[in-house]
PDB file of N, CA and C in Angstrom:
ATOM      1  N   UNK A   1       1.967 -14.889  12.239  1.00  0.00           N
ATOM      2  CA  UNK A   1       0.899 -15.380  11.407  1.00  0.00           C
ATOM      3  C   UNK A   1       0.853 -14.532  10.139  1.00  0.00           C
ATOM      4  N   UNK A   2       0.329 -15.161   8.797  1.00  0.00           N
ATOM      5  CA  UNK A   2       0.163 -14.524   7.899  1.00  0.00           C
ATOM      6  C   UNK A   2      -0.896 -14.764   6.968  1.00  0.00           C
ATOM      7  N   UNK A   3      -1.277 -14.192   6.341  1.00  0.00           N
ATOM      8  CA  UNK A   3      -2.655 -13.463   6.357  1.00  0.00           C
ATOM      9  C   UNK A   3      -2.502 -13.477   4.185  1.00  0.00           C
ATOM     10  N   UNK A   4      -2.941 -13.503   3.260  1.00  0.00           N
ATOM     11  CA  UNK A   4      -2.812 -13.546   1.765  1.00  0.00           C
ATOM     12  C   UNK A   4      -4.165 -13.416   1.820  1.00  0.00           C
ATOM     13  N   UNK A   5      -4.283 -12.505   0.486  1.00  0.00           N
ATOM     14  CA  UNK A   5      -5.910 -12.570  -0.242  1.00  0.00           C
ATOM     15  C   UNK A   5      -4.939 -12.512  -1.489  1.00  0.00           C
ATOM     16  N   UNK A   6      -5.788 -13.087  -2.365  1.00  0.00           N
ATOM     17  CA  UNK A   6      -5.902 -13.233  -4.156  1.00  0.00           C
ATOM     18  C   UNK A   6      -6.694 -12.868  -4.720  1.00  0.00           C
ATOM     19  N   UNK A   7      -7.052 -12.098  -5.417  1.00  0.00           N
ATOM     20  CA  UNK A   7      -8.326 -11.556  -6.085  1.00  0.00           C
ATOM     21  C   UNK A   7      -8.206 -11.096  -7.411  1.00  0.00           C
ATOM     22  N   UNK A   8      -9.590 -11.119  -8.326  1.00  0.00           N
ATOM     23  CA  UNK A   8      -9.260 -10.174  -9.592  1.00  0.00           C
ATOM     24  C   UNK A   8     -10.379  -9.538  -9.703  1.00  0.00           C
ATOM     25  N   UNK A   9     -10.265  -8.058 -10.466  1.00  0.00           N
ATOM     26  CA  UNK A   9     -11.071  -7.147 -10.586  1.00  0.00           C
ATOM     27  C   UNK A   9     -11.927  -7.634 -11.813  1.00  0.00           C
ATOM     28  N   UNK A  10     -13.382  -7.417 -11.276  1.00  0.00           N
ATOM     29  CA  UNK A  10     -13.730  -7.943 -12.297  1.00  0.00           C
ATOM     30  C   UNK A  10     -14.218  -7.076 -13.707  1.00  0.00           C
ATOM     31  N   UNK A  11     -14.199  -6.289 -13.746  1.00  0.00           N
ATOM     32  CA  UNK A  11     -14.001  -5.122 -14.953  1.00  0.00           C
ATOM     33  C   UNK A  11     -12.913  -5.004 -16.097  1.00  0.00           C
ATOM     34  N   UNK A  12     -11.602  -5.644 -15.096  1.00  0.00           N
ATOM     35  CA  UNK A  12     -10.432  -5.421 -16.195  1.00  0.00           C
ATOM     36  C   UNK A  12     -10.219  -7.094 -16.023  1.00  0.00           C
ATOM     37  N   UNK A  13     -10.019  -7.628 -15.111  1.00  0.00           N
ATOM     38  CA  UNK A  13      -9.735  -9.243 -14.923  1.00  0.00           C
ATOM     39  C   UNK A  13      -8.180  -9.021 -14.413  1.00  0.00           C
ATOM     40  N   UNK A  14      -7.889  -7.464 -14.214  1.00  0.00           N
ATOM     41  CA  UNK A  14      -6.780  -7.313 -13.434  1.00  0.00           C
ATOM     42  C   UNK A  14      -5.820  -8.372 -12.198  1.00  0.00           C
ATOM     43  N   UNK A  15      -5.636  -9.245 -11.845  1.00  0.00           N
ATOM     44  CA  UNK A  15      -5.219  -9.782 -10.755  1.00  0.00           C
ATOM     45  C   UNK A  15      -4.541  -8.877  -9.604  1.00  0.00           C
ATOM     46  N   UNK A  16      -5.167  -9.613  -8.322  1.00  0.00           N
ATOM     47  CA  UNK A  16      -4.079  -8.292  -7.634  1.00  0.00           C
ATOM     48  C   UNK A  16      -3.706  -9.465  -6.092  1.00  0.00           C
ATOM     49  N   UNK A  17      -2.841  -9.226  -5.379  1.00  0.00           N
ATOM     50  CA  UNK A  17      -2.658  -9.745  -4.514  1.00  0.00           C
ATOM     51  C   UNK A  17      -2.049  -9.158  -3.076  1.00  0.00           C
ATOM     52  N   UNK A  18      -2.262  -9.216  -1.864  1.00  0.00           N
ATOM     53  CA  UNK A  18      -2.281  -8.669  -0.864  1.00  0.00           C
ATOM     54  C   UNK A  18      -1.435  -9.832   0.241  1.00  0.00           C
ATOM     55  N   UNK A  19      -0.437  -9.255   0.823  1.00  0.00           N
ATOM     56  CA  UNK A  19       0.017 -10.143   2.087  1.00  0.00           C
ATOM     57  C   UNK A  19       0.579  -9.485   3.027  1.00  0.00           C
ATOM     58  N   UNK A  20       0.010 -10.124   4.296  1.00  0.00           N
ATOM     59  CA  UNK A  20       0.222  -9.081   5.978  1.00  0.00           C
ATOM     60  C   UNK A  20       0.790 -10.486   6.719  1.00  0.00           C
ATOM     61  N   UNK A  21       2.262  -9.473   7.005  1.00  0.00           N
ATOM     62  CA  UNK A  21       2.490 -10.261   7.992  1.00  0.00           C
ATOM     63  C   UNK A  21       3.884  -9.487   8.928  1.00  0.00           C
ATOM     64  N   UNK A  22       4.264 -10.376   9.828  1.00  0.00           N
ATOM     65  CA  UNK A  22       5.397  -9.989  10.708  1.00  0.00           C
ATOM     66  C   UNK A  22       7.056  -9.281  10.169  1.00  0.00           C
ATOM     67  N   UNK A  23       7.165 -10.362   8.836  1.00  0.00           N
ATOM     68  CA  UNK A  23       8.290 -10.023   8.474  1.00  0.00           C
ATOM     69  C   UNK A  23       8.360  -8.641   7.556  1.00  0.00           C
ATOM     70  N   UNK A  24       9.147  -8.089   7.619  1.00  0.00           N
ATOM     71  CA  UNK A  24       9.058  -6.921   6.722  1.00  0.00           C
ATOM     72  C   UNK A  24       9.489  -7.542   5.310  1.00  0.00           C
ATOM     73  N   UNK A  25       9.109  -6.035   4.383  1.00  0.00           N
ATOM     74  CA  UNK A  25       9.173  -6.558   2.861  1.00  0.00           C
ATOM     75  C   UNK A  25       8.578  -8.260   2.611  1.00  0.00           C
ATOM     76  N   UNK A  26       7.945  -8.552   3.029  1.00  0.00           N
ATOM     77  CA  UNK A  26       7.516  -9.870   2.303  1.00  0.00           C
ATOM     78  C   UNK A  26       6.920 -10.040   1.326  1.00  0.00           C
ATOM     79  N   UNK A  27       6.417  -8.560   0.736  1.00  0.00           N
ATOM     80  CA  UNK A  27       5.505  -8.302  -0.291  1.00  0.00           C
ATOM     81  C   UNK A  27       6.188  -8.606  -1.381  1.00  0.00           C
ATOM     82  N   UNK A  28       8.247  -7.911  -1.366  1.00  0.00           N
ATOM     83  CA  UNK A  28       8.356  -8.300  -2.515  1.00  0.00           C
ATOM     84  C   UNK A  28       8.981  -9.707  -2.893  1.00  0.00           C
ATOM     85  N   UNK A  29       8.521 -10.546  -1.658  1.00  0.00           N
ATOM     86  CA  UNK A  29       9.083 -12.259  -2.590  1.00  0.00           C
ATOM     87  C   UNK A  29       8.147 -13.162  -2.364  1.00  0.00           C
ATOM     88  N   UNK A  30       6.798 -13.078  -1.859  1.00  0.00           N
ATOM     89  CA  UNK A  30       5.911 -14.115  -2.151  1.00  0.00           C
ATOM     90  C   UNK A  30       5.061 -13.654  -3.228  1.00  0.00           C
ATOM     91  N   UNK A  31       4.347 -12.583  -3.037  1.00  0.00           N
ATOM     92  CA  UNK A  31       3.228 -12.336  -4.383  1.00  0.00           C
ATOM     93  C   UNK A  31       3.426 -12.760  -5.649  1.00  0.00           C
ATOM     94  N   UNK A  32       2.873 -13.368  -6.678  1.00  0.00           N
ATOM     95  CA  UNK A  32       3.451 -13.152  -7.682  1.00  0.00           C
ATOM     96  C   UNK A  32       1.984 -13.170  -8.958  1.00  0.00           C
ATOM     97  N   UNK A  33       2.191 -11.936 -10.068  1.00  0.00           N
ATOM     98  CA  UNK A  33       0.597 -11.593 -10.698  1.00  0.00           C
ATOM     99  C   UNK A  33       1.040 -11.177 -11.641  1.00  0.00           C
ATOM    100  N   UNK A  34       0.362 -11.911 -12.661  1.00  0.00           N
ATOM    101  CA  UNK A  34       0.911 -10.937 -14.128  1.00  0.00           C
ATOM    102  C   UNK A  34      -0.552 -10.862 -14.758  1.00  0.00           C
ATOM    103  N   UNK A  35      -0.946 -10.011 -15.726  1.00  0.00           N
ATOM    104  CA  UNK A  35      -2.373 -10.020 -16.368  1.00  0.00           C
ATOM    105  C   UNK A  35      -2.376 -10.702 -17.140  1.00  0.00           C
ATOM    106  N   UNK A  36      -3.738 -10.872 -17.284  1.00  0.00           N
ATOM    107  CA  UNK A  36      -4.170 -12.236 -18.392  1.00  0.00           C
ATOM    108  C   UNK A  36      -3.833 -13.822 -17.873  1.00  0.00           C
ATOM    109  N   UNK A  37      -2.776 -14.045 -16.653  1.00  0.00           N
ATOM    110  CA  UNK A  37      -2.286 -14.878 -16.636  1.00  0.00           C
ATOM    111  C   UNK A  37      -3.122 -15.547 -14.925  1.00  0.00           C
ATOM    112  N   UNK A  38      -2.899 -14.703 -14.307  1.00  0.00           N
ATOM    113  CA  UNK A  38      -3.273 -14.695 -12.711  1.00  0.00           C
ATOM    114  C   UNK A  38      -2.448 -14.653 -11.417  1.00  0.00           C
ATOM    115  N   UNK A  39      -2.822 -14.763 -10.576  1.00  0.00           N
ATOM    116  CA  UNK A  39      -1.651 -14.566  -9.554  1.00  0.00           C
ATOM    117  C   UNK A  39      -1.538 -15.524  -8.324  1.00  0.00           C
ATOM    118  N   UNK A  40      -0.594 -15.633  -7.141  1.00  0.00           N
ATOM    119  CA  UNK A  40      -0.454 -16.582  -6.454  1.00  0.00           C
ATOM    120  C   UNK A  40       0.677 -16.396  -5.084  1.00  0.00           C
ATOM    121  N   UNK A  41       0.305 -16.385  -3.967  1.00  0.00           N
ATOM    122  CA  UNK A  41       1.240 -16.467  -2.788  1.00  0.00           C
ATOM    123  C   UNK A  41       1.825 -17.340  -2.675  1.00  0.00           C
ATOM    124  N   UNK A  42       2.818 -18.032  -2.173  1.00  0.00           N
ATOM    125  CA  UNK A  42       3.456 -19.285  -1.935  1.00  0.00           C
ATOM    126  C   UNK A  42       3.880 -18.965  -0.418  1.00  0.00           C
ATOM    127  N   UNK A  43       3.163 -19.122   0.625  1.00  0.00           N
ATOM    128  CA  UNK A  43       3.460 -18.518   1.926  1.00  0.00           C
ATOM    129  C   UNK A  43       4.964 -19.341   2.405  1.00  0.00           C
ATOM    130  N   UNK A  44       5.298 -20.323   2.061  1.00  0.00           N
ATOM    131  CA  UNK A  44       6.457 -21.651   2.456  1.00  0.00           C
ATOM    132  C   UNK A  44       7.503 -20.871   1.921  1.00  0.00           C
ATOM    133  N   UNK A  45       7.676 -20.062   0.922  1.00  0.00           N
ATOM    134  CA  UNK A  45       9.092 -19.832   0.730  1.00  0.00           C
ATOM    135  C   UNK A  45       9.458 -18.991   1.613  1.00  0.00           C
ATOM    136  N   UNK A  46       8.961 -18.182   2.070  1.00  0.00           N
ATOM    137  CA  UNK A  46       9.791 -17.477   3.194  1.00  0.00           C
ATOM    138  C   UNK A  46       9.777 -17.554   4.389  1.00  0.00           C
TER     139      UNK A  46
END
């Protein structure tokens, strides 16, 4: 099972994103956050 939060700080409007799960490293190919812009999991690609 896997688990994503999306959030932004609301002081800077920072985006930040969080994902727990079974597979290792998954952090670095679903998250994806840039500033000013926002961010987004896509749990299906992996």
């Amino acid at each position: 099972m896997t688990f994503s939060i999306v959030a932004r700080y609301p002081k800077t409007l920072a985006p930040g994103v969080y994902v727990s799960t079974a597979v290792p490293a998954v952090g670095s190919v679903l998250p994806q956050a840039e500033s000013g812009i926002g961010a987004q999991v896509i749990e299906a690609l992996a």
